[in-house]
PDB file of N, CA and C in Angstrom:
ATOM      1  N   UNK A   1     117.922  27.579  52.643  1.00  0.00           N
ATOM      2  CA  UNK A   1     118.090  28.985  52.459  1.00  0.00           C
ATOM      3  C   UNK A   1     119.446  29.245  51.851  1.00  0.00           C
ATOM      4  N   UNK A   2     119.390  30.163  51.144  1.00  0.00           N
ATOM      5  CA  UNK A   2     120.538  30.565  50.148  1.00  0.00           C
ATOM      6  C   UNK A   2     121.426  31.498  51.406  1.00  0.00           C
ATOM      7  N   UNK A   3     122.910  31.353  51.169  1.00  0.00           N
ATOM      8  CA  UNK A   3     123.560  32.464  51.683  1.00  0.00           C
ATOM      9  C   UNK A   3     123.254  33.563  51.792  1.00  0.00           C
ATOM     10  N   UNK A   4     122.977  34.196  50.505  1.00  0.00           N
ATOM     11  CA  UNK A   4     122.904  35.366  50.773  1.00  0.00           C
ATOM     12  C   UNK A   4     121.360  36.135  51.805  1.00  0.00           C
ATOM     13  N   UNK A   5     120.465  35.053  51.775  1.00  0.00           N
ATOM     14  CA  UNK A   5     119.153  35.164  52.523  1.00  0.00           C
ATOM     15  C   UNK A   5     119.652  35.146  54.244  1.00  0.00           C
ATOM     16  N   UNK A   6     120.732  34.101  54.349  1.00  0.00           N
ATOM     17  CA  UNK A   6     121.552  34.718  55.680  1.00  0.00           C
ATOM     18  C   UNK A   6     122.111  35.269  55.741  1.00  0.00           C
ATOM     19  N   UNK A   7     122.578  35.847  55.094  1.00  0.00           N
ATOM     20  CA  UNK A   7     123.546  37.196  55.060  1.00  0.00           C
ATOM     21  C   UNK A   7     122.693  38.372  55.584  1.00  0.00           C
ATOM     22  N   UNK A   8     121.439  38.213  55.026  1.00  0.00           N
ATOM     23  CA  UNK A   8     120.717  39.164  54.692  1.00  0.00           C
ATOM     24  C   UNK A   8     119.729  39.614  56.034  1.00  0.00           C
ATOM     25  N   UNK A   9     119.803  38.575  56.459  1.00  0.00           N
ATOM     26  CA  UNK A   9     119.047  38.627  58.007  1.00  0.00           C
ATOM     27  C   UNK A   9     120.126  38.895  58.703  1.00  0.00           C
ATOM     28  N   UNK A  10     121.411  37.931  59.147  1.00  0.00           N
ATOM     29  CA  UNK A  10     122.446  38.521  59.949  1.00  0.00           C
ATOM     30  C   UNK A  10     122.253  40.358  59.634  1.00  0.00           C
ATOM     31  N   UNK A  11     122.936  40.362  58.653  1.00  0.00           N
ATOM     32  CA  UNK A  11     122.883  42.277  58.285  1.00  0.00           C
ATOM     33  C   UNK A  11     121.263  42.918  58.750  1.00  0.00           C
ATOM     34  N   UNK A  12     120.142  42.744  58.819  1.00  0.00           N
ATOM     35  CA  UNK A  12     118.862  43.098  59.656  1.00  0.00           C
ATOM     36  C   UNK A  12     119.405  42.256  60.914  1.00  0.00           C
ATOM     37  N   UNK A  13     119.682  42.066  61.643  1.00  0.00           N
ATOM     38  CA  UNK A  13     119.654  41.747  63.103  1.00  0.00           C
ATOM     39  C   UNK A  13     121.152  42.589  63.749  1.00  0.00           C
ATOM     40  N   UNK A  14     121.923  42.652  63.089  1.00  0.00           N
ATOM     41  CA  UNK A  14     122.524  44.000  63.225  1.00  0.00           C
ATOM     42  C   UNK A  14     122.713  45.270  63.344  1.00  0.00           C
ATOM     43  N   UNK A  15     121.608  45.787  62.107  1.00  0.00           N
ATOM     44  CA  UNK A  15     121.070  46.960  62.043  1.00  0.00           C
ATOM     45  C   UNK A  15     120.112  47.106  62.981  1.00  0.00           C
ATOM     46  N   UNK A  16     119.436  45.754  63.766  1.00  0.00           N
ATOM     47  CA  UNK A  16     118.566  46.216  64.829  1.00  0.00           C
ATOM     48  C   UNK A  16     119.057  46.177  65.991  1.00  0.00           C
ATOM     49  N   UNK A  17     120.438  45.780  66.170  1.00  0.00           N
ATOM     50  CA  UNK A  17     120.832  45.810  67.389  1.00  0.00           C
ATOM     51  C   UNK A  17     121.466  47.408  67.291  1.00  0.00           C
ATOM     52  N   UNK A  18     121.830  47.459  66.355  1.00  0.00           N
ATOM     53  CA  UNK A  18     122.373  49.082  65.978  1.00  0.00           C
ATOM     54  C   UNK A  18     121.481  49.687  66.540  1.00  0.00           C
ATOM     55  N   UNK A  19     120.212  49.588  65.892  1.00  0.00           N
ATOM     56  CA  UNK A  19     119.446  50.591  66.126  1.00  0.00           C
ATOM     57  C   UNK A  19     118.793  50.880  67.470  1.00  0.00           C
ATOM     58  N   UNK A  20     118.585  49.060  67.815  1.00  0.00           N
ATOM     59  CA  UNK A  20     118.440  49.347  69.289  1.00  0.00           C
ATOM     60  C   UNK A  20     119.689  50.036  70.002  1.00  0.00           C
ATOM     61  N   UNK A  21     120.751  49.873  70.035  1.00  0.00           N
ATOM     62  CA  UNK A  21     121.896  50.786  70.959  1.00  0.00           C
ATOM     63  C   UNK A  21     121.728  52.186  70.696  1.00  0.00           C
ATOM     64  N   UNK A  22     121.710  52.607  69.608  1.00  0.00           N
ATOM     65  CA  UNK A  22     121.282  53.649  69.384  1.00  0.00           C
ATOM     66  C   UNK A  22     120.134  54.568  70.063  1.00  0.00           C
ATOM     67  N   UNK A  23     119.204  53.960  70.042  1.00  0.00           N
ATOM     68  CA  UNK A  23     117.816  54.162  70.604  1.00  0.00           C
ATOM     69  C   UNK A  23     118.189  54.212  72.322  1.00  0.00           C
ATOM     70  N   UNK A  24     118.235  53.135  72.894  1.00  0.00           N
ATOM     71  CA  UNK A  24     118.931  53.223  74.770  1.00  0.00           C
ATOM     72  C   UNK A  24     119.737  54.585  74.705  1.00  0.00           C
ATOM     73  N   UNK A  25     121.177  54.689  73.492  1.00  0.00           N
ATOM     74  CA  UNK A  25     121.731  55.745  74.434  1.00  0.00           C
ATOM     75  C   UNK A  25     120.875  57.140  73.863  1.00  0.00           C
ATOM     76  N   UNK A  26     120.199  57.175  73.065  1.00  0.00           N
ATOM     77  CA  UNK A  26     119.448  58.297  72.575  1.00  0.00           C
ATOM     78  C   UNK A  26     118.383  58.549  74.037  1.00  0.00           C
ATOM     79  N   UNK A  27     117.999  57.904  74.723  1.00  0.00           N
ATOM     80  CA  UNK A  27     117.501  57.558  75.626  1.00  0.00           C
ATOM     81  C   UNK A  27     117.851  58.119  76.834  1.00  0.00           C
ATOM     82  N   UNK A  28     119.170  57.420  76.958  1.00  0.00           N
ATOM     83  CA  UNK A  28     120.033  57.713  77.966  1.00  0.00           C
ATOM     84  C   UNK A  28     120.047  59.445  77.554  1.00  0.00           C
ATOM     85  N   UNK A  29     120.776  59.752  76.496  1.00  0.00           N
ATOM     86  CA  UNK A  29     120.810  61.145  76.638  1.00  0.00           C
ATOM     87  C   UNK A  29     119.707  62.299  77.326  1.00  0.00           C
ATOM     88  N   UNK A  30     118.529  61.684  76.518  1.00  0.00           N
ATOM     89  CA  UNK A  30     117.704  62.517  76.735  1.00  0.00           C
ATOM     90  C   UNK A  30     117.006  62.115  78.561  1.00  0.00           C
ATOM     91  N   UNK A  31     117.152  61.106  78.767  1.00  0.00           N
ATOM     92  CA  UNK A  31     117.371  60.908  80.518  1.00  0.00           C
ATOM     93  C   UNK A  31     117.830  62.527  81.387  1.00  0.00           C
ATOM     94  N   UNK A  32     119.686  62.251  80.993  1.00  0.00           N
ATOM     95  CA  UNK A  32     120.360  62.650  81.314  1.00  0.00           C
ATOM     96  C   UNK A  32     119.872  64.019  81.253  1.00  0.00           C
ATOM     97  N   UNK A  33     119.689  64.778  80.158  1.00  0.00           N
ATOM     98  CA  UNK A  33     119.272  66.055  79.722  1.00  0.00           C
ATOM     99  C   UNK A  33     118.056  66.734  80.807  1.00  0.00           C
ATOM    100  N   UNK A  34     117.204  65.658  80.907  1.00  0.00           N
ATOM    101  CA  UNK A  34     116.152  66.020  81.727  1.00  0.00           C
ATOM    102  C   UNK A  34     116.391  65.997  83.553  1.00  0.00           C
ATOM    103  N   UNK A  35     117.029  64.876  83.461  1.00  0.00           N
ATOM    104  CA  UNK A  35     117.540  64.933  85.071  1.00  0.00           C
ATOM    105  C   UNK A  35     118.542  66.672  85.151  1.00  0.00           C
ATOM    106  N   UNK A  36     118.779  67.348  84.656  1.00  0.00           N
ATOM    107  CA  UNK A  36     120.485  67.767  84.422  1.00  0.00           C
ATOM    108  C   UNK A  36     118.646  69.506  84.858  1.00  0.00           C
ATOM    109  N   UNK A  37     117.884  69.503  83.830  1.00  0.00           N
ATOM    110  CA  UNK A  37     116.994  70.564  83.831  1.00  0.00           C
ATOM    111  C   UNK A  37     116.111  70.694  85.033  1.00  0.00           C
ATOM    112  N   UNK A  38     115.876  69.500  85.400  1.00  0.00           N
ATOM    113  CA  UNK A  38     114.965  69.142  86.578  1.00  0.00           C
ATOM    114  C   UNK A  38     115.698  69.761  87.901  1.00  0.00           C
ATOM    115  N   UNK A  39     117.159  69.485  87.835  1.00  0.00           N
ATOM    116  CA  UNK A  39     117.894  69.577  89.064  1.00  0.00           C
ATOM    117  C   UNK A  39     118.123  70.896  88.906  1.00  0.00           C
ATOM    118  N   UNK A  40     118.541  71.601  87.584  1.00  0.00           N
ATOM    119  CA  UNK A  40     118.381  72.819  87.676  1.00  0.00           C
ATOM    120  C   UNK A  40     117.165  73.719  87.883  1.00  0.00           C
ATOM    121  N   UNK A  41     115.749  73.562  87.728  1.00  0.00           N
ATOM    122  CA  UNK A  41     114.646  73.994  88.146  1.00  0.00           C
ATOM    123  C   UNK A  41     114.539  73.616  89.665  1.00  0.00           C
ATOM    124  N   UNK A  42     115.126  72.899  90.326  1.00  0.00           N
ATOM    125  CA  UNK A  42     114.909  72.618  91.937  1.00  0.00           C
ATOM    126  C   UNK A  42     115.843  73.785  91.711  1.00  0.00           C
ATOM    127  N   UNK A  43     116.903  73.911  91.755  1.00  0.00           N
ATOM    128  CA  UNK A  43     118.123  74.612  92.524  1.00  0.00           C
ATOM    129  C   UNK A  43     117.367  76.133  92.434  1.00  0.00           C
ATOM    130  N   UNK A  44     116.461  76.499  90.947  1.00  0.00           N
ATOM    131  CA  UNK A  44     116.452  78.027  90.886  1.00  0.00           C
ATOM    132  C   UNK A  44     114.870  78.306  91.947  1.00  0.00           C
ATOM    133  N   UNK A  45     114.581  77.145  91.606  1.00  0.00           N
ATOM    134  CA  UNK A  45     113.093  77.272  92.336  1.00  0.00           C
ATOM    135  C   UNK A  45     112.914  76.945  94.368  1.00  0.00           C
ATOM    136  N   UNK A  46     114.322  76.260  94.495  1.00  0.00           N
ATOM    137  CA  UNK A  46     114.926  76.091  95.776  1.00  0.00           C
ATOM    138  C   UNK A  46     115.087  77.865  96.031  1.00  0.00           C
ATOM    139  N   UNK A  47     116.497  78.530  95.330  1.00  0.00           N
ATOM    140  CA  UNK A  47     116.816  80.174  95.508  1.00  0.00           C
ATOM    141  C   UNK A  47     115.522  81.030  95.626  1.00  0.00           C
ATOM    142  N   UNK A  48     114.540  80.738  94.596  1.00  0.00           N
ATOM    143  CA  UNK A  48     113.569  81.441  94.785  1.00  0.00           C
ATOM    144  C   UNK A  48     112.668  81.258  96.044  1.00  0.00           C
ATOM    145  N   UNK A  49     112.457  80.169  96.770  1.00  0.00           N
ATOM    146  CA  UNK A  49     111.927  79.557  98.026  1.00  0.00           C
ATOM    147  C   UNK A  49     112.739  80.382  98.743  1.00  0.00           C
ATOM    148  N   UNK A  50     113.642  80.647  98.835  1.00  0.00           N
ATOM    149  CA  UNK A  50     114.823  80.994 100.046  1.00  0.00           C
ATOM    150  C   UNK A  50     114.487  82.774 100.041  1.00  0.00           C
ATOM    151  N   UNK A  51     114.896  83.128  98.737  1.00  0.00           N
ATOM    152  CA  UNK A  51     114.759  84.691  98.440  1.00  0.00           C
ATOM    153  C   UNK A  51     113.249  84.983  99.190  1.00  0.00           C
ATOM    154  N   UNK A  52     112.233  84.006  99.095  1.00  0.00           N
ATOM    155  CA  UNK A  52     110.761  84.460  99.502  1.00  0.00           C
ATOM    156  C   UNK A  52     110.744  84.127 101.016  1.00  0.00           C
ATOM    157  N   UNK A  53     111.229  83.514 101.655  1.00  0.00           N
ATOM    158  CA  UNK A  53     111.221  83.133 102.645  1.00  0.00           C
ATOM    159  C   UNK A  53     112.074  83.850 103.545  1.00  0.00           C
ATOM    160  N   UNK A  54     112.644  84.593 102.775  1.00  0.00           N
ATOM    161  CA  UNK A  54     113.850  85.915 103.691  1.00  0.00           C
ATOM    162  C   UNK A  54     112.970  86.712 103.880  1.00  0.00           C
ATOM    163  N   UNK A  55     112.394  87.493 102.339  1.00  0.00           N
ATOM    164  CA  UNK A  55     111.617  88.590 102.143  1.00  0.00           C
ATOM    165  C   UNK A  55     110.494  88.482 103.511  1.00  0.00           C
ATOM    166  N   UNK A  56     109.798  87.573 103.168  1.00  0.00           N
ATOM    167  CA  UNK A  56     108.295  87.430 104.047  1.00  0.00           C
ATOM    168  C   UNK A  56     109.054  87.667 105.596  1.00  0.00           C
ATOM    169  N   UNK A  57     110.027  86.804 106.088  1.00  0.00           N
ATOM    170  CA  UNK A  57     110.389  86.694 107.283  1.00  0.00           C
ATOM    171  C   UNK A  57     110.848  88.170 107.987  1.00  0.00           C
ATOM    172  N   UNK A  58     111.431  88.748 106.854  1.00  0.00           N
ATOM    173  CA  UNK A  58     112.093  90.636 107.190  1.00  0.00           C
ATOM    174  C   UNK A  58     110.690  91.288 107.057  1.00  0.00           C
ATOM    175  N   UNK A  59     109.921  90.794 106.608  1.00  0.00           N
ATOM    176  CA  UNK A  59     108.638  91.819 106.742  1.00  0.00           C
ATOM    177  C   UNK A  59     107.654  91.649 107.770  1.00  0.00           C
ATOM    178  N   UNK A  60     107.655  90.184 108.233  1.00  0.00           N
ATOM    179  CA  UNK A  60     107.075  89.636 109.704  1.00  0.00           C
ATOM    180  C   UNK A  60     107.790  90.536 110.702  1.00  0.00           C
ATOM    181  N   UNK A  61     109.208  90.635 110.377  1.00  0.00           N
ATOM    182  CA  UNK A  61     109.887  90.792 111.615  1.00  0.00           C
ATOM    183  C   UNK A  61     109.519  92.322 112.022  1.00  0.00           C
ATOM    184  N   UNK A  62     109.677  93.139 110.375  1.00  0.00           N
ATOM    185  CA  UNK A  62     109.584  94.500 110.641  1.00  0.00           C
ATOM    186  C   UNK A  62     107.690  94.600 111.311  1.00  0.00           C
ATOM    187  N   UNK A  63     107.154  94.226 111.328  1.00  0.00           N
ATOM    188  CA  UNK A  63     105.645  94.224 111.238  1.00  0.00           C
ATOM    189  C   UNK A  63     105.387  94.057 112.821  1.00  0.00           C
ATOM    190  N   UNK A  64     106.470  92.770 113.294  1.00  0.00           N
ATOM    191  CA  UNK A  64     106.532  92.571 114.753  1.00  0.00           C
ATOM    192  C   UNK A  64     106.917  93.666 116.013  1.00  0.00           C
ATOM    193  N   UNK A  65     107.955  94.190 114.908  1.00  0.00           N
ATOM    194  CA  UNK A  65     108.463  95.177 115.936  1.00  0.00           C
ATOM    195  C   UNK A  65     107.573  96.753 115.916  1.00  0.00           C
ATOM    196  N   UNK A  66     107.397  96.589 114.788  1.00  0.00           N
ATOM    197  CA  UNK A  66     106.399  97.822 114.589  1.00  0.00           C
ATOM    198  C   UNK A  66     105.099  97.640 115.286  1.00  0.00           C
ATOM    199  N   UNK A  67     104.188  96.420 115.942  1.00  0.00           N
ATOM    200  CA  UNK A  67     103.255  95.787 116.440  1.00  0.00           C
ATOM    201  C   UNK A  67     103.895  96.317 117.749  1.00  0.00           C
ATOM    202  N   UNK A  68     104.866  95.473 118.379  1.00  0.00           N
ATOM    203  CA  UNK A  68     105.970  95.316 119.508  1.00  0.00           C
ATOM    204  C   UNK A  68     106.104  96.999 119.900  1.00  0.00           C
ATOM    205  N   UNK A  69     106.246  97.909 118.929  1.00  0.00           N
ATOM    206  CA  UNK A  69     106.816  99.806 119.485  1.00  0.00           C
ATOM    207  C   UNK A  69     105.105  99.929 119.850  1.00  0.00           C
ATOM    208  N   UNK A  70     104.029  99.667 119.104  1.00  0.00           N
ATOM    209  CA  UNK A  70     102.822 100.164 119.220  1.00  0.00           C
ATOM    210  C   UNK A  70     102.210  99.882 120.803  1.00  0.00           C
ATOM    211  N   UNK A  71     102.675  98.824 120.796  1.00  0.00           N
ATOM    212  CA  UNK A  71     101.748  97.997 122.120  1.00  0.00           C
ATOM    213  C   UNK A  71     102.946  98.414 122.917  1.00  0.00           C
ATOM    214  N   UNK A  72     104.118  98.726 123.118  1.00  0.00           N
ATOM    215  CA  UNK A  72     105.114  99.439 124.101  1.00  0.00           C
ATOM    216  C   UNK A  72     104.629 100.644 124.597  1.00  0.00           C
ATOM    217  N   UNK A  73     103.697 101.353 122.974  1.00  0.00           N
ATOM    218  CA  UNK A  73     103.626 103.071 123.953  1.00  0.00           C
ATOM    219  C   UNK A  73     102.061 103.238 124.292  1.00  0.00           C
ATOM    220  N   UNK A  74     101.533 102.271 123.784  1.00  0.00           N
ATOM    221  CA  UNK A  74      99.332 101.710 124.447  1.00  0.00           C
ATOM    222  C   UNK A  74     100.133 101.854 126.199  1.00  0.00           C
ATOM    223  N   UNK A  75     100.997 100.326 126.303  1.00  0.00           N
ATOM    224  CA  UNK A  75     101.217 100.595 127.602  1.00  0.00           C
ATOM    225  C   UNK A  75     101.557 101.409 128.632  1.00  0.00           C
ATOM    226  N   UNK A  76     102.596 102.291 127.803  1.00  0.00           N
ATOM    227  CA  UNK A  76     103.217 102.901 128.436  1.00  0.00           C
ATOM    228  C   UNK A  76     102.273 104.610 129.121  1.00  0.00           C
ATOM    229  N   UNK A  77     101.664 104.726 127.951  1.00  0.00           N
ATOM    230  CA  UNK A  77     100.402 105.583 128.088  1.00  0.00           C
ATOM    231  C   UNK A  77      99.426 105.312 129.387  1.00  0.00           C
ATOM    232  N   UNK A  78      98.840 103.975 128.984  1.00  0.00           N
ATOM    233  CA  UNK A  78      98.286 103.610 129.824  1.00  0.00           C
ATOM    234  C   UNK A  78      98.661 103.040 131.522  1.00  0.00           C
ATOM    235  N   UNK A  79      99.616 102.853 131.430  1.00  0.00           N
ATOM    236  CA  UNK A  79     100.756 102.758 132.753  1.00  0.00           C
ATOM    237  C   UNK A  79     100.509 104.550 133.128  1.00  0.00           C
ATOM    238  N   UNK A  80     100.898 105.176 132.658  1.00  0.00           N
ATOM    239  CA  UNK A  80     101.341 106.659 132.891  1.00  0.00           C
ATOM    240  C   UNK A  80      99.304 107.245 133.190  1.00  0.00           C
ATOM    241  N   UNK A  81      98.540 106.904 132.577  1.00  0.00           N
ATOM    242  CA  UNK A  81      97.249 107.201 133.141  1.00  0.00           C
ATOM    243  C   UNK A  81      96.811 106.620 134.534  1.00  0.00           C
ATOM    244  N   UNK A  82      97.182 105.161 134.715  1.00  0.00           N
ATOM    245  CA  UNK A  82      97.114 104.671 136.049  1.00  0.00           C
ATOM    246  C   UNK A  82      97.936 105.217 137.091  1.00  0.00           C
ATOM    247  N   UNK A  83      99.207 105.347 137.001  1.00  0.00           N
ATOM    248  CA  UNK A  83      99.920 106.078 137.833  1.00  0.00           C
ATOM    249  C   UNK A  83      99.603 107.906 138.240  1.00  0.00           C
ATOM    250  N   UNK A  84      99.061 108.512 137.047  1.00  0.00           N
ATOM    251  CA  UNK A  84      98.009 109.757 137.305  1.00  0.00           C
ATOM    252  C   UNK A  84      96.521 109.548 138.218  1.00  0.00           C
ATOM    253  N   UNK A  85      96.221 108.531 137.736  1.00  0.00           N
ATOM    254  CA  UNK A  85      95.052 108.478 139.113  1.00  0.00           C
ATOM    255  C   UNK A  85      95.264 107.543 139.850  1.00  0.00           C
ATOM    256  N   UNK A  86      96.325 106.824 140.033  1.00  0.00           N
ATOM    257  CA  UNK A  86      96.866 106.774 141.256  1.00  0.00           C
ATOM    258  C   UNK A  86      97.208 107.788 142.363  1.00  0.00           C
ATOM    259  N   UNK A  87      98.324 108.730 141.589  1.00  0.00           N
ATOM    260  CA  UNK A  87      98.558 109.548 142.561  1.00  0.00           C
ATOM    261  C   UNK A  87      97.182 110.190 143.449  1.00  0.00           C
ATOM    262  N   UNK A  88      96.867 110.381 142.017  1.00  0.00           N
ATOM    263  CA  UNK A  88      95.215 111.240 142.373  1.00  0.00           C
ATOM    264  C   UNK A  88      94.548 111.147 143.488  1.00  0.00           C
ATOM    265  N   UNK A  89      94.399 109.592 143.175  1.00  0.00           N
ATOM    266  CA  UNK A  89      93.526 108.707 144.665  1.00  0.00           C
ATOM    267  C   UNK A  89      94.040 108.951 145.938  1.00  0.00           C
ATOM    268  N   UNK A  90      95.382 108.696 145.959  1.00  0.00           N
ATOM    269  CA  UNK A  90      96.606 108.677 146.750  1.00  0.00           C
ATOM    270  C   UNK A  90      96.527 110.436 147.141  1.00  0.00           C
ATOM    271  N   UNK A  91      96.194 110.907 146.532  1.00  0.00           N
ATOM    272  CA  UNK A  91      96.044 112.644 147.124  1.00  0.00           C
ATOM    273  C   UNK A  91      95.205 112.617 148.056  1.00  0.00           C
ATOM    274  N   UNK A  92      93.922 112.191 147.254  1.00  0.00           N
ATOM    275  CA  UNK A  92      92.586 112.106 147.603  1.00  0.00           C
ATOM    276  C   UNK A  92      92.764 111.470 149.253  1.00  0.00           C
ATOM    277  N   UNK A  93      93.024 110.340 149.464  1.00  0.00           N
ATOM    278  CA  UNK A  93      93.214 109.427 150.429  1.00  0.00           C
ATOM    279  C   UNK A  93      93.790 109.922 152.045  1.00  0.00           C
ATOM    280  N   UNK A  94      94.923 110.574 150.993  1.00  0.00           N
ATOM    281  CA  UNK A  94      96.104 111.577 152.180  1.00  0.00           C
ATOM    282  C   UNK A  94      94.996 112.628 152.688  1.00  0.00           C
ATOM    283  N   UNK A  95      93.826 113.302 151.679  1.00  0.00           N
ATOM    284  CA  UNK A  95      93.141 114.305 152.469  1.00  0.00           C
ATOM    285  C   UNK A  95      92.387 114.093 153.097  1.00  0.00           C
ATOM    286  N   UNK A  96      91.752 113.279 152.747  1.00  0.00           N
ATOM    287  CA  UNK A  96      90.739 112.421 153.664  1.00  0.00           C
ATOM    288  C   UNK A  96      91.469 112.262 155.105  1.00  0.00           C
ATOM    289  N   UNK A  97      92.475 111.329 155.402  1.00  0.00           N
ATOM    290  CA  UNK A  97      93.056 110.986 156.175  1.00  0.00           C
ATOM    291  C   UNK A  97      92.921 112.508 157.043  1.00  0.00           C
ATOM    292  N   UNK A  98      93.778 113.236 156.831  1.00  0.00           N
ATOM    293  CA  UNK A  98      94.466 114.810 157.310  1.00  0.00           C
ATOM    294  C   UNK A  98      92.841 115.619 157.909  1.00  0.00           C
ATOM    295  N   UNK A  99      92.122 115.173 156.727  1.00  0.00           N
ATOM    296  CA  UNK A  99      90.833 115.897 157.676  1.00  0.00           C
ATOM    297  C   UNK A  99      89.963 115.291 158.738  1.00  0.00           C
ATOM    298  N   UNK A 100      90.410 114.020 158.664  1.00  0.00           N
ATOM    299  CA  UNK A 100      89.646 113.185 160.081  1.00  0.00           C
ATOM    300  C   UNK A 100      90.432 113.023 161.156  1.00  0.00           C
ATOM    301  N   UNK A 101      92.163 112.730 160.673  1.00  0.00           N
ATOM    302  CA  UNK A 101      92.581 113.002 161.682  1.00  0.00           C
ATOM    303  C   UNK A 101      92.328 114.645 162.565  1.00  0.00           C
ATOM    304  N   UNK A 102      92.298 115.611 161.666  1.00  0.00           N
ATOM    305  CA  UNK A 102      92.223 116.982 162.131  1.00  0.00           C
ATOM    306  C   UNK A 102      91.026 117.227 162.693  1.00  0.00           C
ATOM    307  N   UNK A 103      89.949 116.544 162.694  1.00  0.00           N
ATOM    308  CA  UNK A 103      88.487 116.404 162.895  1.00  0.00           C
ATOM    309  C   UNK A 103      88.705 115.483 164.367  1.00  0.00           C
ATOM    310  N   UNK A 104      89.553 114.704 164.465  1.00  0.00           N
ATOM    311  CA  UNK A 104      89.634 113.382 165.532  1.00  0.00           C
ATOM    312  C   UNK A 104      90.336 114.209 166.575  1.00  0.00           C
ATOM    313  N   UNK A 105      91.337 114.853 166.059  1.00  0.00           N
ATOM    314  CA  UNK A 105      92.372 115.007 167.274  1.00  0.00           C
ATOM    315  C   UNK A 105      92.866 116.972 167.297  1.00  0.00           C
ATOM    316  N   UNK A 106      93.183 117.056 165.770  1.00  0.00           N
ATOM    317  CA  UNK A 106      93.771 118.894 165.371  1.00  0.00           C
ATOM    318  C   UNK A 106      92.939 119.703 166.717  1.00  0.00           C
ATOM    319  N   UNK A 107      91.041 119.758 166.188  1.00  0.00           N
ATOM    320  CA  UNK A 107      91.085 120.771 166.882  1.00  0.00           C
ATOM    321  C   UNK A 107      90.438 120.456 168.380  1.00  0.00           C
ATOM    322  N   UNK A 108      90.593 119.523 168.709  1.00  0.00           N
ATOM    323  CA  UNK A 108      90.906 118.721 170.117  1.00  0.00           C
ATOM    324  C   UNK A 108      91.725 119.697 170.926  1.00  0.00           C
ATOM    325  N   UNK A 109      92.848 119.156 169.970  1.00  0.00           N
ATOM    326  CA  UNK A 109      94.334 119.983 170.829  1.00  0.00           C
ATOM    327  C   UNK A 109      93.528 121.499 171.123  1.00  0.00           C
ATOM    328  N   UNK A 110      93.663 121.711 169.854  1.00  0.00           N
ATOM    329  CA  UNK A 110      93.608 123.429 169.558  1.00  0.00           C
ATOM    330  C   UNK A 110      92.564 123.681 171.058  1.00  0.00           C
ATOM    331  N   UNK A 111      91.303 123.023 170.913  1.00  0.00           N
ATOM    332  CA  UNK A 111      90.032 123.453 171.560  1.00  0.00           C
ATOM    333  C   UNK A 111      90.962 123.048 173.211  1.00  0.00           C
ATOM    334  N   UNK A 112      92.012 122.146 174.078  1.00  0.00           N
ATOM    335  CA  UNK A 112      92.537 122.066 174.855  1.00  0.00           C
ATOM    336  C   UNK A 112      93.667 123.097 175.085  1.00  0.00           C
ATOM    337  N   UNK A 113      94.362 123.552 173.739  1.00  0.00           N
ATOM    338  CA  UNK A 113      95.365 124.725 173.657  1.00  0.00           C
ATOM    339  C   UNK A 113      94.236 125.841 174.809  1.00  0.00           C
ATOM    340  N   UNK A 114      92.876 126.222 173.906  1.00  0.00           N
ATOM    341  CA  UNK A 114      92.193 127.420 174.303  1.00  0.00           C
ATOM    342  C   UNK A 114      91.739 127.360 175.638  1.00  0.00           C
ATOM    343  N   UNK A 115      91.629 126.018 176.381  1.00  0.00           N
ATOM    344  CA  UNK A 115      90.871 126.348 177.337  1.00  0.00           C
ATOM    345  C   UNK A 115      91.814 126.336 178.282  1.00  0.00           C
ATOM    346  N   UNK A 116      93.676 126.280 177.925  1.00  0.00           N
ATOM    347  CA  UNK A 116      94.326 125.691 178.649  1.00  0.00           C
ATOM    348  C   UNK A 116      95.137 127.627 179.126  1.00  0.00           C
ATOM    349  N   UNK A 117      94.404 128.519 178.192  1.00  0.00           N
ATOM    350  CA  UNK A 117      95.072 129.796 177.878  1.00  0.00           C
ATOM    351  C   UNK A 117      93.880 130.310 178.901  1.00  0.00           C
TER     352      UNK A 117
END
């Protein structure tokens, strides 16, 4: 082989190592570029997870307590109806009582008051 036929290959095995280095860091860049977008789509898509996860959670919460006031005044209603016929019963009960005792013993007395006059 003539010199210049090695010359000529050295100079192609150069240009392909060129080109290969070239190519890796072209590579590398575009690596880099994509890792660099990726991490930035987590971070905005992370904020956006967070922003939604506030939102939903303040609207559970408001929803809870608004659930939480509803079922406070069901009860409280309904507490306040039991304690109305409670008393009620509890009236009821006391008269009952008052007229048997008054039936048992009141006009006992009374009928012993009269025969005692």
């Amino acid at each position: 082989m003539s010199i210049k036929v090695i010359d000529y290959i050295k100079d192609i095995e150069v240009q392909i190592e060129y080109s290969r280095r070239e190519f890796e860091e072209t590579i590398q860049f575009i690596e880099n570029n994509l890792r660099k977008e990726i991490d930035e789509l987590q971070r905005v898509y992370q904020a956006d997870l967070n922003d939604y996860t506030e939102m939903k959670t303040s609207e559970l919460e408001a929803r809870l307590a608004l659930e939480e006031e509803q079922l406070t005044q069901e009860f409280s209603q309904k507490k306040a109806a039991l304690e109305a016929q409670f008393d009620q019963h509890k009236d009821q009960i006391v008269d009952r009582i008052l007229k048997e005792v008054l039936n048992q013993y009141g006009y006992r007395q009374n009928e012993e008051t009269d025969t005692l006059s």
